[in-house]
C-alpha atoms as a PDB file:
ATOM      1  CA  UNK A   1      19.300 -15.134  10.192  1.00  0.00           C
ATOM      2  CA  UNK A   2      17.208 -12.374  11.306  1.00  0.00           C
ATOM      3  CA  UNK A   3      17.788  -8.870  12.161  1.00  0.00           C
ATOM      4  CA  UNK A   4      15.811  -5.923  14.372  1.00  0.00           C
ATOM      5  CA  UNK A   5      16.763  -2.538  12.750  1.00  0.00           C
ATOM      6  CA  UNK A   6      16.290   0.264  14.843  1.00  0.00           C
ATOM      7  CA  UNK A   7      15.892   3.791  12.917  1.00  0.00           C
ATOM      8  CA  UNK A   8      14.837   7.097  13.773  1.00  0.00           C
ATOM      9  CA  UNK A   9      12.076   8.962  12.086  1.00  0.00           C
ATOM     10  CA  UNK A  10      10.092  11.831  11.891  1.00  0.00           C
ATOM     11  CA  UNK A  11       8.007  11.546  15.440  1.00  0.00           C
ATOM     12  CA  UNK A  12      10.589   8.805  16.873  1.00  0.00           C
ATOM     13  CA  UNK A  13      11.622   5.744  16.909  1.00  0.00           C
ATOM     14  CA  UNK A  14      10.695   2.358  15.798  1.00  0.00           C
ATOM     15  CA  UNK A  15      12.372  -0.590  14.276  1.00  0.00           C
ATOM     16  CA  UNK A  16      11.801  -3.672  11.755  1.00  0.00           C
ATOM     17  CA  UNK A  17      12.163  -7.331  11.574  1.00  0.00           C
ATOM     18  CA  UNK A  18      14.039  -8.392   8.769  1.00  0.00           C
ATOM     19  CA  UNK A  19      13.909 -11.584   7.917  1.00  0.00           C
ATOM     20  CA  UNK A  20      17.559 -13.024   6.357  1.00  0.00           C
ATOM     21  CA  UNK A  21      16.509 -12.202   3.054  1.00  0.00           C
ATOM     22  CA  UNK A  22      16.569  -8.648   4.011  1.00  0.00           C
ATOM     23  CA  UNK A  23      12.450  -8.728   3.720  1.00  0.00           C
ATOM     24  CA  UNK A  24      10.939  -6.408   6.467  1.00  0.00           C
ATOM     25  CA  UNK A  25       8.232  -9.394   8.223  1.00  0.00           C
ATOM     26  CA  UNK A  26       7.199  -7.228  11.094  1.00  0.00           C
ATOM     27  CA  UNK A  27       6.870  -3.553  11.599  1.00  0.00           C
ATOM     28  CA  UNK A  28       6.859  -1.726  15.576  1.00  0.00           C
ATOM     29  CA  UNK A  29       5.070   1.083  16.345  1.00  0.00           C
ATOM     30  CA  UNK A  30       7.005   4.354  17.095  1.00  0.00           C
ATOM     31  CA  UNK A  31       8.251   4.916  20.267  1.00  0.00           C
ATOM     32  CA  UNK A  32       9.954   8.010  22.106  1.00  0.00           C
ATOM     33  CA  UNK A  33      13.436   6.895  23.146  1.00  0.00           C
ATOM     34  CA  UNK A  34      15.382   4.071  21.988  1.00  0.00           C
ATOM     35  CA  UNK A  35      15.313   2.368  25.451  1.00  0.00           C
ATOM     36  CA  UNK A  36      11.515   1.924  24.922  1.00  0.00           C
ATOM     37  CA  UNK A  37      12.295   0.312  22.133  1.00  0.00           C
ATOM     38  CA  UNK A  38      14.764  -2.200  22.952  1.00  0.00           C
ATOM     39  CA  UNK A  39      12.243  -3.296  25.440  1.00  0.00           C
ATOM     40  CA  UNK A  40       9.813  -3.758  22.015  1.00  0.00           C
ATOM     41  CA  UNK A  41      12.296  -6.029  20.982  1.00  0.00           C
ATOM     42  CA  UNK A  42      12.828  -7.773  23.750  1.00  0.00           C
ATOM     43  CA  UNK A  43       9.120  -8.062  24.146  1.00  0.00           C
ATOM     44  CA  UNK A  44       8.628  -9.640  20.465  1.00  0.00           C
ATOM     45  CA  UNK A  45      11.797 -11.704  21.255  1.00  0.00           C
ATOM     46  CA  UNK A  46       9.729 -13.204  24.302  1.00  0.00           C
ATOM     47  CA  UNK A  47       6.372 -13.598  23.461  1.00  0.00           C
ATOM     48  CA  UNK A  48       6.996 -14.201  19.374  1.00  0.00           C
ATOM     49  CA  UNK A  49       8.683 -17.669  19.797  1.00  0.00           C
ATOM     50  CA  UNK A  50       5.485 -18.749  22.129  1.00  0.00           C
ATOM     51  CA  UNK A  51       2.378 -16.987  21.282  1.00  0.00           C
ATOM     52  CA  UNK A  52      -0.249 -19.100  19.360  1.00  0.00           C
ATOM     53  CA  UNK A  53      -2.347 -18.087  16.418  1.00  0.00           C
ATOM     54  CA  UNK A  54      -6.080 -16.412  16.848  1.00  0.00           C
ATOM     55  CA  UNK A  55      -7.436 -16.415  13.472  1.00  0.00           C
ATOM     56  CA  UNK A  56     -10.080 -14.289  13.247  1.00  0.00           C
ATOM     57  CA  UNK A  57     -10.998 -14.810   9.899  1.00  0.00           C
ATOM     58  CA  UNK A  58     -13.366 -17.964  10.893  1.00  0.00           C
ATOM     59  CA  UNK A  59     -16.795 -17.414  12.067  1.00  0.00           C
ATOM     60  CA  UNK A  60     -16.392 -18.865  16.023  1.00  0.00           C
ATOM     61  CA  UNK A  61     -12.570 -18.842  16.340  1.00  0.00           C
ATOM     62  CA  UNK A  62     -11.241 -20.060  19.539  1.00  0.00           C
ATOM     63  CA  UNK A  63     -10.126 -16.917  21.699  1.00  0.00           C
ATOM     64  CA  UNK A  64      -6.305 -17.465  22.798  1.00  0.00           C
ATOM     65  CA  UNK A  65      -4.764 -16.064  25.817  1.00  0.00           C
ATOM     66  CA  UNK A  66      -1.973 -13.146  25.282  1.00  0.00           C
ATOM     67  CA  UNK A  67       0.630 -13.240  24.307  1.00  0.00           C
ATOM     68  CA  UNK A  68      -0.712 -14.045  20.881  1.00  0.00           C
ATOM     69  CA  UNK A  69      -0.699 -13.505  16.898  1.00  0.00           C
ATOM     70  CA  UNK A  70      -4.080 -12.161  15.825  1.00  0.00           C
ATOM     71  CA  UNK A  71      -5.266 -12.791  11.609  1.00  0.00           C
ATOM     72  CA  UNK A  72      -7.480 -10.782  10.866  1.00  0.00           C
ATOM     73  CA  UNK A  73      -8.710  -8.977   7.353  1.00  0.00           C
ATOM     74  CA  UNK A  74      -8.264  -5.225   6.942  1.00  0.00           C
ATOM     75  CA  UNK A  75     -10.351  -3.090   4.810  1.00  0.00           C
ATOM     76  CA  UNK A  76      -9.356  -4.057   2.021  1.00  0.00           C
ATOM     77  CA  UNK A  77      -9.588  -7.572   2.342  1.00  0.00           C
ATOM     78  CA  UNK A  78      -5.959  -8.882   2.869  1.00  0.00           C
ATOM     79  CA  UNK A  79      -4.961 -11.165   5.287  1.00  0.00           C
ATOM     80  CA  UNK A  80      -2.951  -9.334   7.876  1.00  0.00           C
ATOM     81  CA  UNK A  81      -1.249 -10.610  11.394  1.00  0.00           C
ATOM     82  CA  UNK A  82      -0.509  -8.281  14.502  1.00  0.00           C
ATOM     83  CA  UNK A  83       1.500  -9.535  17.751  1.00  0.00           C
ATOM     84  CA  UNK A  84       0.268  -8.853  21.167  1.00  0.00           C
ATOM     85  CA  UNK A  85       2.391  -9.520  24.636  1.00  0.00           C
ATOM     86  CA  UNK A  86       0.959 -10.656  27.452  1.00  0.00           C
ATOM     87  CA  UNK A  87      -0.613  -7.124  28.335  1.00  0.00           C
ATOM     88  CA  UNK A  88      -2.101  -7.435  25.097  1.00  0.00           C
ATOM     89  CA  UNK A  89      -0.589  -3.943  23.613  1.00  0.00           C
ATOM     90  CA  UNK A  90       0.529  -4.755  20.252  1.00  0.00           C
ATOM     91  CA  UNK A  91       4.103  -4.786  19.832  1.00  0.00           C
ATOM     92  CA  UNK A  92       4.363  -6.054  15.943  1.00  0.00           C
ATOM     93  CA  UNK A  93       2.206  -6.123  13.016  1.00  0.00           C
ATOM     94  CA  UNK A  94       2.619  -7.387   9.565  1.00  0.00           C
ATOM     95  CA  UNK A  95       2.121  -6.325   5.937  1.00  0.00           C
ATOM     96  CA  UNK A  96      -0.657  -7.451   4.427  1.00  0.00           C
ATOM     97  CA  UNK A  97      -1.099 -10.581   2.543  1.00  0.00           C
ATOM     98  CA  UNK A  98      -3.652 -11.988  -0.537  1.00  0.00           C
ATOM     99  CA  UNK A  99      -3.936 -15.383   1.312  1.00  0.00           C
ATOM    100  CA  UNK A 100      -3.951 -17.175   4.460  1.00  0.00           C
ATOM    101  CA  UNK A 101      -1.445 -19.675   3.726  1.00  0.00           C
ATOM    102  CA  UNK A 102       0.700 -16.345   2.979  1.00  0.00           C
ATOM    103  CA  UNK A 103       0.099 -14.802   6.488  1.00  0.00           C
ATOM    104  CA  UNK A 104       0.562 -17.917   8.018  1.00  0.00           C
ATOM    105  CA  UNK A 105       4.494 -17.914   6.507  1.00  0.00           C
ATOM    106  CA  UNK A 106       5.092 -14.674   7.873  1.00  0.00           C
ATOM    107  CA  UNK A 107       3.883 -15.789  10.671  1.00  0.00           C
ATOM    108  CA  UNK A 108       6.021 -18.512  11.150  1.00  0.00           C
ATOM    109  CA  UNK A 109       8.665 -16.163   9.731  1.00  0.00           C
ATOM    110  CA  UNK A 110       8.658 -13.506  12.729  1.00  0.00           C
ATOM    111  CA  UNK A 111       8.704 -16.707  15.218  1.00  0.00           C
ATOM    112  CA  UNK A 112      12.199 -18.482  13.715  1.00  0.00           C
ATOM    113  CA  UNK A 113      13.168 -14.965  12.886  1.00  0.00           C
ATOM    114  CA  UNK A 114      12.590 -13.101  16.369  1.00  0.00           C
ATOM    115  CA  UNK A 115      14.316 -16.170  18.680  1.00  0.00           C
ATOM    116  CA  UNK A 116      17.477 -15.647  16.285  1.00  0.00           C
ATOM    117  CA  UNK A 117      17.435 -12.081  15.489  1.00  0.00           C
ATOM    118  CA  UNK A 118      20.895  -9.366  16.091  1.00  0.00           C
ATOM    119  CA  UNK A 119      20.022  -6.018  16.985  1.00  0.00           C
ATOM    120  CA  UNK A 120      21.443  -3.078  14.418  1.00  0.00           C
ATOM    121  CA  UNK A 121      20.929   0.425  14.855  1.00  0.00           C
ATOM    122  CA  UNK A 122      20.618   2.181  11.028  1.00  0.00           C
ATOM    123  CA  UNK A 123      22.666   5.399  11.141  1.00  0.00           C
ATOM    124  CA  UNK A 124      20.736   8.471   9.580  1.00  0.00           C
ATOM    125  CA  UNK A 125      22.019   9.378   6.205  1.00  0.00           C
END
């Protein structure tokens, strides 16, 4: 089963999706408080289970309402996913991957993993 961490850094705080292997599948961006972030979770625990796939990568892809997960290629040509809610900020984005089968796991990863994820809170060390 799936976990949200929530840690503080440097400029704030932000958590992970860890999938029950312990593999981070989905990275937030950083926000200022931790109640801001809870409602990132709660966000990705919404919209992750329902959003459909926009892939990008394929010359006339079908444009899909938000909430959604975008593929796309980054510079250096790996396959990489980002989630957007229904006001289309971005709320979770993955690592990237060599191939679309690949992206299209973790993919299906955040979805199983979000609907059945605990919420931790990492102490600092």
């Amino acid at each position: 089963m799936g976990k949200f961490v929530i840690r503080t850094v440097k400029t704030g705080i932000m958590f992970n999706l860890k999938a029950g292997n312990g593999e981070t599948i989905a990275t937030s961006e950083v926000y200022t408080s931790e109640a801001a972030c809870r409602k990132g979770i709660a966000s990705v625990i919404r919209n992750a289970p329902i959003a459909p796939v926009e892939d990008q990568t394929v010359e006339g892809y079908k444009t899909e309402k938000h909430p959604k997960f975008e593929v796309y290629n980054d510079k250096a040509g790996e396959f990489r996913y980002r989630l957007k809610a229904t006001n289309g900020q971005i709320i979770a984005v993955g690592e990237g991957y060599k191939s679309k089968p690949s992206v299209m796991n973790g993919i299906e990863s955040v979805k199983k993993n979000a609907a059945e994820g605990s919420i931790v809170k990492e102490e600092n060390k």
